[in-house]
N, C-alpha and C. Protein backbone atom coordinates (compact mmCIF):
# COMPACT_ATOMS: atom_id res chain seq x y z
N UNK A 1 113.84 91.06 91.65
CA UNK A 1 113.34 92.14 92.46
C UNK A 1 111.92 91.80 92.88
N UNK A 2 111.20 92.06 93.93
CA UNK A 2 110.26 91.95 94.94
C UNK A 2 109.18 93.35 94.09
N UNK A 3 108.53 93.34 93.62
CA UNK A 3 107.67 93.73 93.49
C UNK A 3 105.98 94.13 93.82
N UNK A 4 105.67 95.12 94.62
CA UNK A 4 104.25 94.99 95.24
C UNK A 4 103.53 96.19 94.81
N UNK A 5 102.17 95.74 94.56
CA UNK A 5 101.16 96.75 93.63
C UNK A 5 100.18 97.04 94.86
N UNK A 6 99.78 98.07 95.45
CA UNK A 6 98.37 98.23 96.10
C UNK A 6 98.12 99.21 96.59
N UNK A 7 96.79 98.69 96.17
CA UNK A 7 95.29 99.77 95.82
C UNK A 7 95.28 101.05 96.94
N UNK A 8 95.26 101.07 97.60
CA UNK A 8 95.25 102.15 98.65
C UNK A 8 96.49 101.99 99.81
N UNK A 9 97.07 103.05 100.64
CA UNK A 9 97.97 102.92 100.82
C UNK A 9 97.64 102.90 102.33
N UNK A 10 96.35 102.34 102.48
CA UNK A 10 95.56 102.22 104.04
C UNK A 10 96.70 100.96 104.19
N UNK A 11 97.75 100.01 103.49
CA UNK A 11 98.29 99.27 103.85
C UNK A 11 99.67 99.91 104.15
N UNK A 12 100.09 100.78 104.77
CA UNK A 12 101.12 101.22 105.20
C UNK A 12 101.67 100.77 105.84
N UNK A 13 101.20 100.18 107.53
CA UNK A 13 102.02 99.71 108.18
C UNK A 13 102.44 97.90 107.89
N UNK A 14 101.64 97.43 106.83
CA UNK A 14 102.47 96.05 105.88
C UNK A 14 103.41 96.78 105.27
N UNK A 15 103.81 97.81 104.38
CA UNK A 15 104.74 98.39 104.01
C UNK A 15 105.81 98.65 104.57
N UNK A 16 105.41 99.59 105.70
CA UNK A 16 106.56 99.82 106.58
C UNK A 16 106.84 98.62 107.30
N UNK A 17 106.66 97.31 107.62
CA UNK A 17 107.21 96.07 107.86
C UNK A 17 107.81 95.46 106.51
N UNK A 18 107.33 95.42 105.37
CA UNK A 18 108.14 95.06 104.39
C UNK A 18 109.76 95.88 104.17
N UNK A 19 109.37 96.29 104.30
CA UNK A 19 110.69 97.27 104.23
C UNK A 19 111.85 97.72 105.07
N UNK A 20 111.06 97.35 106.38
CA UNK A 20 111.68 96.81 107.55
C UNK A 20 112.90 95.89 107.37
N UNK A 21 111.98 94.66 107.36
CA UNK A 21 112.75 93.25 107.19
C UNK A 21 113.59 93.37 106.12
N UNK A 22 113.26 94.10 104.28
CA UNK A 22 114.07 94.43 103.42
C UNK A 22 115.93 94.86 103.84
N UNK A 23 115.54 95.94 104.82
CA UNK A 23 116.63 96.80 104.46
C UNK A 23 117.63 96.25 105.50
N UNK A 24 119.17 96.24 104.47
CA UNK A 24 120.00 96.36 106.08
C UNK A 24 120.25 96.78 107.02
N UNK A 25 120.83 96.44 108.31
CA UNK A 25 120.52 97.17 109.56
C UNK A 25 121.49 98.58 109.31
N UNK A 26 122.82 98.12 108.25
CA UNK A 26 123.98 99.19 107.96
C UNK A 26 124.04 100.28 106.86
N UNK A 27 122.41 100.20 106.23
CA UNK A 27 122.16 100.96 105.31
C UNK A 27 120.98 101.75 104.91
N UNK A 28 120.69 102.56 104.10
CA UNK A 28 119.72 103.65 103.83
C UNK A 28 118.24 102.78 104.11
N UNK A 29 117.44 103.39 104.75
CA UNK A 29 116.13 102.49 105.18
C UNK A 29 115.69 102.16 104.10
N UNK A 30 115.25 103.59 103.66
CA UNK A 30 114.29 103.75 102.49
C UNK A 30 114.22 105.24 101.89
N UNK A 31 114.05 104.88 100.67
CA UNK A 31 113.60 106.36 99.45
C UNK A 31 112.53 106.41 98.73
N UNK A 32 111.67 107.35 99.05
CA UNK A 32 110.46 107.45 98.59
C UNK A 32 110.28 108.07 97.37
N UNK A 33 110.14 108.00 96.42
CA UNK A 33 110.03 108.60 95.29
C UNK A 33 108.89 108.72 94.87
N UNK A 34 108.17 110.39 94.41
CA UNK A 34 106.96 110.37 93.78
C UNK A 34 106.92 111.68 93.18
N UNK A 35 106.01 111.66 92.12
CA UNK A 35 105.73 113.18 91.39
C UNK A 35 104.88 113.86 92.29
N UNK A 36 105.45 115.41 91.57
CA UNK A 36 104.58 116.22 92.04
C UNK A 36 103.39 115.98 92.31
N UNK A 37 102.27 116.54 92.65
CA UNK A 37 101.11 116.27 93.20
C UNK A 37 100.09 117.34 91.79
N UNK A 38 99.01 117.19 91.43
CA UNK A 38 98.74 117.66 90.64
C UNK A 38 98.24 119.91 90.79
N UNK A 39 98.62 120.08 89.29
CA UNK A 39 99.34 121.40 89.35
C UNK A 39 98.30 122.21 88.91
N UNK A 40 97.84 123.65 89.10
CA UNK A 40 96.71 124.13 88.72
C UNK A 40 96.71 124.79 87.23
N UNK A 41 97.93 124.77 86.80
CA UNK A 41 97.78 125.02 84.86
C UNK A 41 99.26 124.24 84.77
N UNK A 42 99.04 124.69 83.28
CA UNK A 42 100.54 124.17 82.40
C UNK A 42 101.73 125.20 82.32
N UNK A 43 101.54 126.22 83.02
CA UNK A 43 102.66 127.27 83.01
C UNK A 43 104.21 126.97 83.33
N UNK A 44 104.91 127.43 83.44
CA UNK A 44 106.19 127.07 83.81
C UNK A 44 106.40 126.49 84.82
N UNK A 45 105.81 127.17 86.23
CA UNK A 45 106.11 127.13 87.38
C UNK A 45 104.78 127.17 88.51
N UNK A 46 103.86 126.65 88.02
CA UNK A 46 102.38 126.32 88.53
C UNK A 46 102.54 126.04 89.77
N UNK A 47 101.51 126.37 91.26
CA UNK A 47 101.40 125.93 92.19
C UNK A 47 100.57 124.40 92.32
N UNK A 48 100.05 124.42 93.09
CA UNK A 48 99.28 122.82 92.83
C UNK A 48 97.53 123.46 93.23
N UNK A 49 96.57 122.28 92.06
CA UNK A 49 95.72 122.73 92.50
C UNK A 49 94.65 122.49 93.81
N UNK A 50 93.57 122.33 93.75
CA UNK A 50 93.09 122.01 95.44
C UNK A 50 92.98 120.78 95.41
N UNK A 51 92.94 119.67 93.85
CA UNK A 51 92.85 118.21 94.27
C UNK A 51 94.23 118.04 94.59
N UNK A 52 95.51 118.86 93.84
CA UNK A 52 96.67 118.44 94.79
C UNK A 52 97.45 118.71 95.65
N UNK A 53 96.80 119.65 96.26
CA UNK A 53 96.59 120.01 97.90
C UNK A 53 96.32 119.05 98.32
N UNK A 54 94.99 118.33 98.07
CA UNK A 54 94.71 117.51 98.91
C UNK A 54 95.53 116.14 98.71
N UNK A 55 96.04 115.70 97.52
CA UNK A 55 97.05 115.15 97.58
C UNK A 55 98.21 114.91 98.23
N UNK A 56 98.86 116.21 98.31
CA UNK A 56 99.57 116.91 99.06
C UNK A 56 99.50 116.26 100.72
N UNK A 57 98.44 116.59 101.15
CA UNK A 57 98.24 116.08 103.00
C UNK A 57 97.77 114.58 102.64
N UNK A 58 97.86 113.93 101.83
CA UNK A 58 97.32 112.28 101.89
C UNK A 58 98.76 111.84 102.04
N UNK A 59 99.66 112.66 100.94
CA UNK A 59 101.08 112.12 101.17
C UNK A 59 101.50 112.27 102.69
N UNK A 60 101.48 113.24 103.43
CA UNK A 60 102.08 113.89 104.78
C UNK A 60 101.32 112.51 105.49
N UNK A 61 99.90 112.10 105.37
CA UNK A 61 99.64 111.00 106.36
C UNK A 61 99.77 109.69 106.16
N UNK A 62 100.02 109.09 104.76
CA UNK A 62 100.70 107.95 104.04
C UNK A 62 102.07 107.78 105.15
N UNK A 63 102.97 108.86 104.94
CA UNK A 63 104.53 108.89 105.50
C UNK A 63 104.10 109.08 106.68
N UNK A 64 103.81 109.04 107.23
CA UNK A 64 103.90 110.18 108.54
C UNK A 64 104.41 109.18 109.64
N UNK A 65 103.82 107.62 109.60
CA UNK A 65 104.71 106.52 110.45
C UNK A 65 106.23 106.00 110.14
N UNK A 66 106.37 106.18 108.83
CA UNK A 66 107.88 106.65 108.22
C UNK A 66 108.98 107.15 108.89
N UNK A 67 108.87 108.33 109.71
CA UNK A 67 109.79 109.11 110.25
C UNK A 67 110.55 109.81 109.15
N UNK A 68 110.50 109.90 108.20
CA UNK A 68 110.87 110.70 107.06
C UNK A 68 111.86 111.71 107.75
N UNK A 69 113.32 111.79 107.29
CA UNK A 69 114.38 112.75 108.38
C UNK A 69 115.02 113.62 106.67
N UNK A 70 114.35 113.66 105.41
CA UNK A 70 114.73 114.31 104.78
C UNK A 70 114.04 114.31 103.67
N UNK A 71 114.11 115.82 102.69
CA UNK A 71 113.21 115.86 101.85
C UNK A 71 113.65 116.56 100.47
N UNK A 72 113.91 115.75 99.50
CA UNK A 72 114.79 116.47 98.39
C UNK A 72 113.00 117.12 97.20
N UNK A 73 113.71 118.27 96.53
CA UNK A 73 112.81 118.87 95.74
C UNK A 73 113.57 119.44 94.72
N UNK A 74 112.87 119.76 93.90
CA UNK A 74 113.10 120.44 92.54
C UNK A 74 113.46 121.79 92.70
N UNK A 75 113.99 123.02 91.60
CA UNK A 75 113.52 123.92 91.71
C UNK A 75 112.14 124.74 91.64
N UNK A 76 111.27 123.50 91.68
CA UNK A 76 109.72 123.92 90.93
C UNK A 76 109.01 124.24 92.24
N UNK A 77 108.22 124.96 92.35
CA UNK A 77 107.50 125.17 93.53
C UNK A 77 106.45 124.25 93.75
N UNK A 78 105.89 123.44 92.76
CA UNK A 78 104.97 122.14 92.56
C UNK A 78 105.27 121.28 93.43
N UNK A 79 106.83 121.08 93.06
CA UNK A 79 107.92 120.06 94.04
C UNK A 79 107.49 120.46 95.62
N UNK A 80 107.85 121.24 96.02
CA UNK A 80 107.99 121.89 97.61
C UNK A 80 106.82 121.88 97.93
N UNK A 81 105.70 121.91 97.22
CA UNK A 81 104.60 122.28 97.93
C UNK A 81 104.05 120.76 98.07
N UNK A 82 104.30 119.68 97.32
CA UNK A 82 103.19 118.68 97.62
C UNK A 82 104.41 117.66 98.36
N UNK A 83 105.24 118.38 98.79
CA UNK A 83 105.75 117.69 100.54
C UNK A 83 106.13 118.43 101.78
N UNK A 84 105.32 120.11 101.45
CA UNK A 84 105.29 121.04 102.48
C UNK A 84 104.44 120.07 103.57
N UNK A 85 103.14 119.61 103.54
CA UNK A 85 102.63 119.22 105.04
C UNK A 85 103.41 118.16 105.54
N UNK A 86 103.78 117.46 104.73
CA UNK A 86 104.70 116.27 105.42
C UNK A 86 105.92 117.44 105.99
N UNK A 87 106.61 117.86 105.46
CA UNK A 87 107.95 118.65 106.49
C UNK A 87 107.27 119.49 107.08
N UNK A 88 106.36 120.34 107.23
CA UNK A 88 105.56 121.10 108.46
C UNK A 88 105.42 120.16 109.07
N UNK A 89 104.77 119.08 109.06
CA UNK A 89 104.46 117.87 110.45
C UNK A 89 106.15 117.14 111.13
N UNK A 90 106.88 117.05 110.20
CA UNK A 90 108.33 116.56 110.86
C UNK A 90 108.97 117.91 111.00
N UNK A 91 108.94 118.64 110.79
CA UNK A 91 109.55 119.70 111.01
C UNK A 91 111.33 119.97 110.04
N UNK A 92 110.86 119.91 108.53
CA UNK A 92 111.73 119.20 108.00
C UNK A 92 112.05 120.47 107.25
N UNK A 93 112.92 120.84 106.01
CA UNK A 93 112.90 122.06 105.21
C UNK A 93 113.72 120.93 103.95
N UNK A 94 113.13 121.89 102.76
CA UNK A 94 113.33 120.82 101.48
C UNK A 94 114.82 121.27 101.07
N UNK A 95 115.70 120.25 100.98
CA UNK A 95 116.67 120.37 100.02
C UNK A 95 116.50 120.26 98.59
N UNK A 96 116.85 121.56 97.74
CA UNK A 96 117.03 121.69 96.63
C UNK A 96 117.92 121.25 96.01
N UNK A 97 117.12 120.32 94.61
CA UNK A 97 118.49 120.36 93.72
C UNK A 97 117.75 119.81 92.61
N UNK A 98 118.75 120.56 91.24
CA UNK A 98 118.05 120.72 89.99
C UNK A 98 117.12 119.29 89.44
N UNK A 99 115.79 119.72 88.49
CA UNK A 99 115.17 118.51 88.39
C UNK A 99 116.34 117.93 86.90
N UNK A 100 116.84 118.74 86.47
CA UNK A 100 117.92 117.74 85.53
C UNK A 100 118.92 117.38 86.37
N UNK A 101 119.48 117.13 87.32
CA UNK A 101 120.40 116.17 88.45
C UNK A 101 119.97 115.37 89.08
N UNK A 102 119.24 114.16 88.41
CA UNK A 102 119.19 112.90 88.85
C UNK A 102 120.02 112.08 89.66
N UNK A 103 121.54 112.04 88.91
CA UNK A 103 122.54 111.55 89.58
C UNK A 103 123.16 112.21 90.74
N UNK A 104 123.05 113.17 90.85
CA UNK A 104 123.33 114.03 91.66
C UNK A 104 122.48 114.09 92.56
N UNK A 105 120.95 114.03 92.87
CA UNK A 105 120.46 113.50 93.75
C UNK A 105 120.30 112.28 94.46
N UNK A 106 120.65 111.28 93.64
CA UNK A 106 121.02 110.18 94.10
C UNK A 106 122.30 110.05 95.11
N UNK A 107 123.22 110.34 94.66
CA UNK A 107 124.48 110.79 95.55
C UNK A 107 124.06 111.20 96.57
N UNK A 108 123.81 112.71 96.84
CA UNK A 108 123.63 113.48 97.91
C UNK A 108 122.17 112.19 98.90
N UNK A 109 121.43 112.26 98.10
CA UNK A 109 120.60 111.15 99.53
C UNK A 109 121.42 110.40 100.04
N UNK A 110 122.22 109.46 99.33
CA UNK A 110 122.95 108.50 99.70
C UNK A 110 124.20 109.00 100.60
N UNK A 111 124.90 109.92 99.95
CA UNK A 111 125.85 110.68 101.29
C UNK A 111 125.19 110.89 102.30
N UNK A 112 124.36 112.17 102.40
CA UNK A 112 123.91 113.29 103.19
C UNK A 112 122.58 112.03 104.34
N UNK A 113 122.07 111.14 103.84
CA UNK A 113 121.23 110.43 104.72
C UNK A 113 121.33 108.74 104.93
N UNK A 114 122.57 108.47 104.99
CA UNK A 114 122.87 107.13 104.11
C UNK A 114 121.68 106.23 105.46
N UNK A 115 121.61 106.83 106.19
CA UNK A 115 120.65 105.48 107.45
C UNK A 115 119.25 106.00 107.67
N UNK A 116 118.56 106.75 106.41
CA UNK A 116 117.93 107.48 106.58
C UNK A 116 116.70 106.95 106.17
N UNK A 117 115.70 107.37 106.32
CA UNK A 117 114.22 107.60 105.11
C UNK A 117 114.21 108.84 104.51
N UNK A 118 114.22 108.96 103.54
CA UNK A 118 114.37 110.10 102.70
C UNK A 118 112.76 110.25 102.00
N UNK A 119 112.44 111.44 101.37
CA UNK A 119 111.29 111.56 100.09
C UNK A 119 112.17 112.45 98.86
N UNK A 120 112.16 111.96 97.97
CA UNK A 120 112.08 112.79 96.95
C UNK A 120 110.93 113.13 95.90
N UNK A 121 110.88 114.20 95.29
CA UNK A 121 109.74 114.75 94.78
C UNK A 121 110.21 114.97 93.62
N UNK A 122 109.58 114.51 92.71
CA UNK A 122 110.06 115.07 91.46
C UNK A 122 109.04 115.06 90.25
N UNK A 123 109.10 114.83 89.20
CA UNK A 123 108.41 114.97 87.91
C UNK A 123 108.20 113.73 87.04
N UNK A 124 107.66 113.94 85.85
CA UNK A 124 107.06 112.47 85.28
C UNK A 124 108.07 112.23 84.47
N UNK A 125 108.71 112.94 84.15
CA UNK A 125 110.30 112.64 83.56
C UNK A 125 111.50 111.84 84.16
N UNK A 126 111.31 112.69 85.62
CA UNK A 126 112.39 112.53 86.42
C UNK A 126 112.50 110.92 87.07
N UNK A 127 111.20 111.26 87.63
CA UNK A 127 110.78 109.58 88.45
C UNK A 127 111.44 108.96 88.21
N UNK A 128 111.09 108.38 86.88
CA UNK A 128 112.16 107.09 86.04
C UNK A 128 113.19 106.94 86.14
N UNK A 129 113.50 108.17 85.67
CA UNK A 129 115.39 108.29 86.20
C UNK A 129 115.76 108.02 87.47
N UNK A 130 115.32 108.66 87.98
CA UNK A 130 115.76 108.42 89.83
C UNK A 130 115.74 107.24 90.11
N UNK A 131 114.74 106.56 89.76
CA UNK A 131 114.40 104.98 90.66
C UNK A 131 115.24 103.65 89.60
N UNK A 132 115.24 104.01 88.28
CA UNK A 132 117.05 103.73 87.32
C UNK A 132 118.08 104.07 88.02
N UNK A 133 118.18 104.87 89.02
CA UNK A 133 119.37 105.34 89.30
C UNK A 133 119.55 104.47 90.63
N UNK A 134 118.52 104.55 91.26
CA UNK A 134 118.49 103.82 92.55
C UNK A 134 118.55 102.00 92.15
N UNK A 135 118.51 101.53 90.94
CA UNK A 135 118.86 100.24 90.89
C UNK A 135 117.50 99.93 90.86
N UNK A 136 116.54 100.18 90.21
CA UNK A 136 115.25 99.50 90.20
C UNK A 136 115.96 98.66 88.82
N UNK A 137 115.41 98.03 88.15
CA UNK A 137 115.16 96.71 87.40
C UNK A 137 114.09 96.86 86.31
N UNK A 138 112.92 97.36 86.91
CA UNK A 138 112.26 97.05 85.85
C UNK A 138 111.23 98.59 85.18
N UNK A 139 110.94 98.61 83.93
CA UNK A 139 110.85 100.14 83.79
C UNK A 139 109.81 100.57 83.74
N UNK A 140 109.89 101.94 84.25
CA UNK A 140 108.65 102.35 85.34
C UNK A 140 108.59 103.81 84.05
N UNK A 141 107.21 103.45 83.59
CA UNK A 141 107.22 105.22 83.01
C UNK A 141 105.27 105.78 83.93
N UNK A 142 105.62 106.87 83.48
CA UNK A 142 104.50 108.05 84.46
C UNK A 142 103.80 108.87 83.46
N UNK A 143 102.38 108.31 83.16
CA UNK A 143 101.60 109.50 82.04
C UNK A 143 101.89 110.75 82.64
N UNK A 144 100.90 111.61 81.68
CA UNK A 144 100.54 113.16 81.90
C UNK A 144 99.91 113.51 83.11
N UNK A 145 98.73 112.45 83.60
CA UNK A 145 98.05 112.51 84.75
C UNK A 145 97.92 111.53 85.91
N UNK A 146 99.33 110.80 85.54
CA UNK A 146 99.82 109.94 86.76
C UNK A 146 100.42 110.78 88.30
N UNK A 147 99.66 110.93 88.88
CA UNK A 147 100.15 111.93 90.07
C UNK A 147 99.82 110.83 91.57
N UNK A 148 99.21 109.91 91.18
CA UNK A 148 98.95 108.55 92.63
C UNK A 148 100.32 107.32 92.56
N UNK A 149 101.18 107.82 92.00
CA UNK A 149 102.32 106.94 92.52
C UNK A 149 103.41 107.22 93.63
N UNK A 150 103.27 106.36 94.44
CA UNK A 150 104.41 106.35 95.51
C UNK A 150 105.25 104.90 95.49
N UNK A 151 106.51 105.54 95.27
CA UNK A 151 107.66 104.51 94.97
C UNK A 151 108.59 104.40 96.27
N UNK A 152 108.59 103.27 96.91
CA UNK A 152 109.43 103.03 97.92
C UNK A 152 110.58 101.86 97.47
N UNK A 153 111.65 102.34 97.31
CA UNK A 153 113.35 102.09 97.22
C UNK A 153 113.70 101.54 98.74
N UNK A 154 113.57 99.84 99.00
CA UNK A 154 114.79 99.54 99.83
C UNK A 154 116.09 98.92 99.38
N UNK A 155 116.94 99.31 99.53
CA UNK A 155 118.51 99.03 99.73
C UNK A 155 118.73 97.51 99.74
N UNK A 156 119.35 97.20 99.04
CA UNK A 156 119.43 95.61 99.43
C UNK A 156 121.34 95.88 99.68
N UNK A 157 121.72 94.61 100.41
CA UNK A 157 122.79 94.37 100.99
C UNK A 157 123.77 94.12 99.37
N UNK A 158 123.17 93.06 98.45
CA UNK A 158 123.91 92.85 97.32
C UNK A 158 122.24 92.87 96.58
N UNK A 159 122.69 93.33 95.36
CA UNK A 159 121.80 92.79 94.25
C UNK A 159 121.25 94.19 93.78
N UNK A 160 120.09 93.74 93.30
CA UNK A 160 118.70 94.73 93.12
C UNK A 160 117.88 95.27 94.44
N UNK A 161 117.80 96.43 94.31
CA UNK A 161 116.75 96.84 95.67
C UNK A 161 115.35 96.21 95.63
N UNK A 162 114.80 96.41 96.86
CA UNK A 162 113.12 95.87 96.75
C UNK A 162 112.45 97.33 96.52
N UNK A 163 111.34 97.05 95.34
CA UNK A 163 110.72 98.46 94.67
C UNK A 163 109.22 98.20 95.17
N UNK A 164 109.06 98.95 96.17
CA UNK A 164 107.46 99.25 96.84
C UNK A 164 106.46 99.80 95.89
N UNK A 165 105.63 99.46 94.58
CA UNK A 165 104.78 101.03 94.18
C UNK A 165 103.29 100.60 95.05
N UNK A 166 103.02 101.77 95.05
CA UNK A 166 101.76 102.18 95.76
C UNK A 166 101.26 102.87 95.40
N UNK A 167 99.84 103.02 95.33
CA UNK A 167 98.67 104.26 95.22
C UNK A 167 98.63 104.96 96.39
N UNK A 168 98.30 106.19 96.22
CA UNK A 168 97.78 106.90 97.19
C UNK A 168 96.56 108.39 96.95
C-alpha cells in the first residue's frame, strides 16, 4: 500500500491528482474518512466547539475541489455538524447511519455511490474500523485529541487500496 503523510493539506490539488491516477476509471473515486471535529464538552451528544467550527469550514475548503456528491454521519450531532459547511457549499444533506454500523456503512457507500467521492464522519473508535473495512493494511488508531486527520481511501482495481492521511 502507497502511503502519504502531509503537513498541511495546502497540498490538495497533489492529492487530488494522486488519487486521480490511483483510482479506476470503473470504480468508487474516493472515501474520505475523518473524526468529528472537536466537541465543546464530554456529554453524550455535544455540539462542536468554536476551534471545531473552525475545523469544521477548513474541512468544507480542504474538499471543496473534491466534488464530494455524498456525506455519511453518525447519529451524533458532532458528526453532522463538522461536515454541515462542506454540504451547505455542495448542497448535499447527511445520510445517517448508526456509529456502531461500520459494515454497514461501508456497503451503503459502496452501493449507494459506487463512482462517487464520498465523506464519512465518524469517531475515534469508528475511524479504524471503517478504513479496516475499506481494506486499509496498516493500523491506524486516533487519540482523545486527534481531530486533524483526514483519511483518503482510493479503490484499487485488485489488491490493497491507496490510503491518503493528511493533516488539516
Amino acid at each position: 500500500m502507497r502511503h502519504f503523510v502531509l503537513r498541511r493539506i495546502l497540498a490538495a490539488p497533489a492529492a487530488l491528482a494522486l488519487f486521480a491516477l490511483a483510482a479506476p476509471a470503473f470504480a468508487q473515486k474516493a472515501i474520505v474518512v475523518v473524526r468529528h471535529a472537536e466537541k465543546v464538552d464530554q456529554s453524550t451528544d455535544p455540539v462542536l466547539s468554536a476551534q471545531g467550527a473552525a475545523r469544521a469550514e477548513a474541512l468544507a475548503k480542504a474538499l471543496a475541489a473534491m466534488e464530494v456528491k455524498a456525506v455519511y454521519v453518525t447519529q451524533y450531532q458532532r458528526t453532522a455538524l463538522t461536515a454541515a459547511p462542506l454540504m451547505k457549499a455542495a448542497g448535499l444533506k447527511p445520510i445517517q447511519v448508526h456509529s456502531d454500523a461500520s459494515a454497514e456503512l461501508v456497503e451503503r457507500m459502496k452501493k449507494e455511490h459506487p463512482t462517487d467521492v464520498v465523506l464519512t464522519v465518524g469517531h475515534s473508535n469508528s475511524v479504524p474500523r471503517i478504513l479496516k473495512l475499506l481494506g486499509a493494511t496498516e493500523t491506524i488508531e486516533l487519540g482523545d485529541n486527534d481531530y486533524d486527520n483526514l483519511f483518503i481511501v482510493v479503490p484499487a482495481a485488485s489488491g490493497p487500496p491507496t490510503l491518503l492521511r493528511l493533516k488539516y
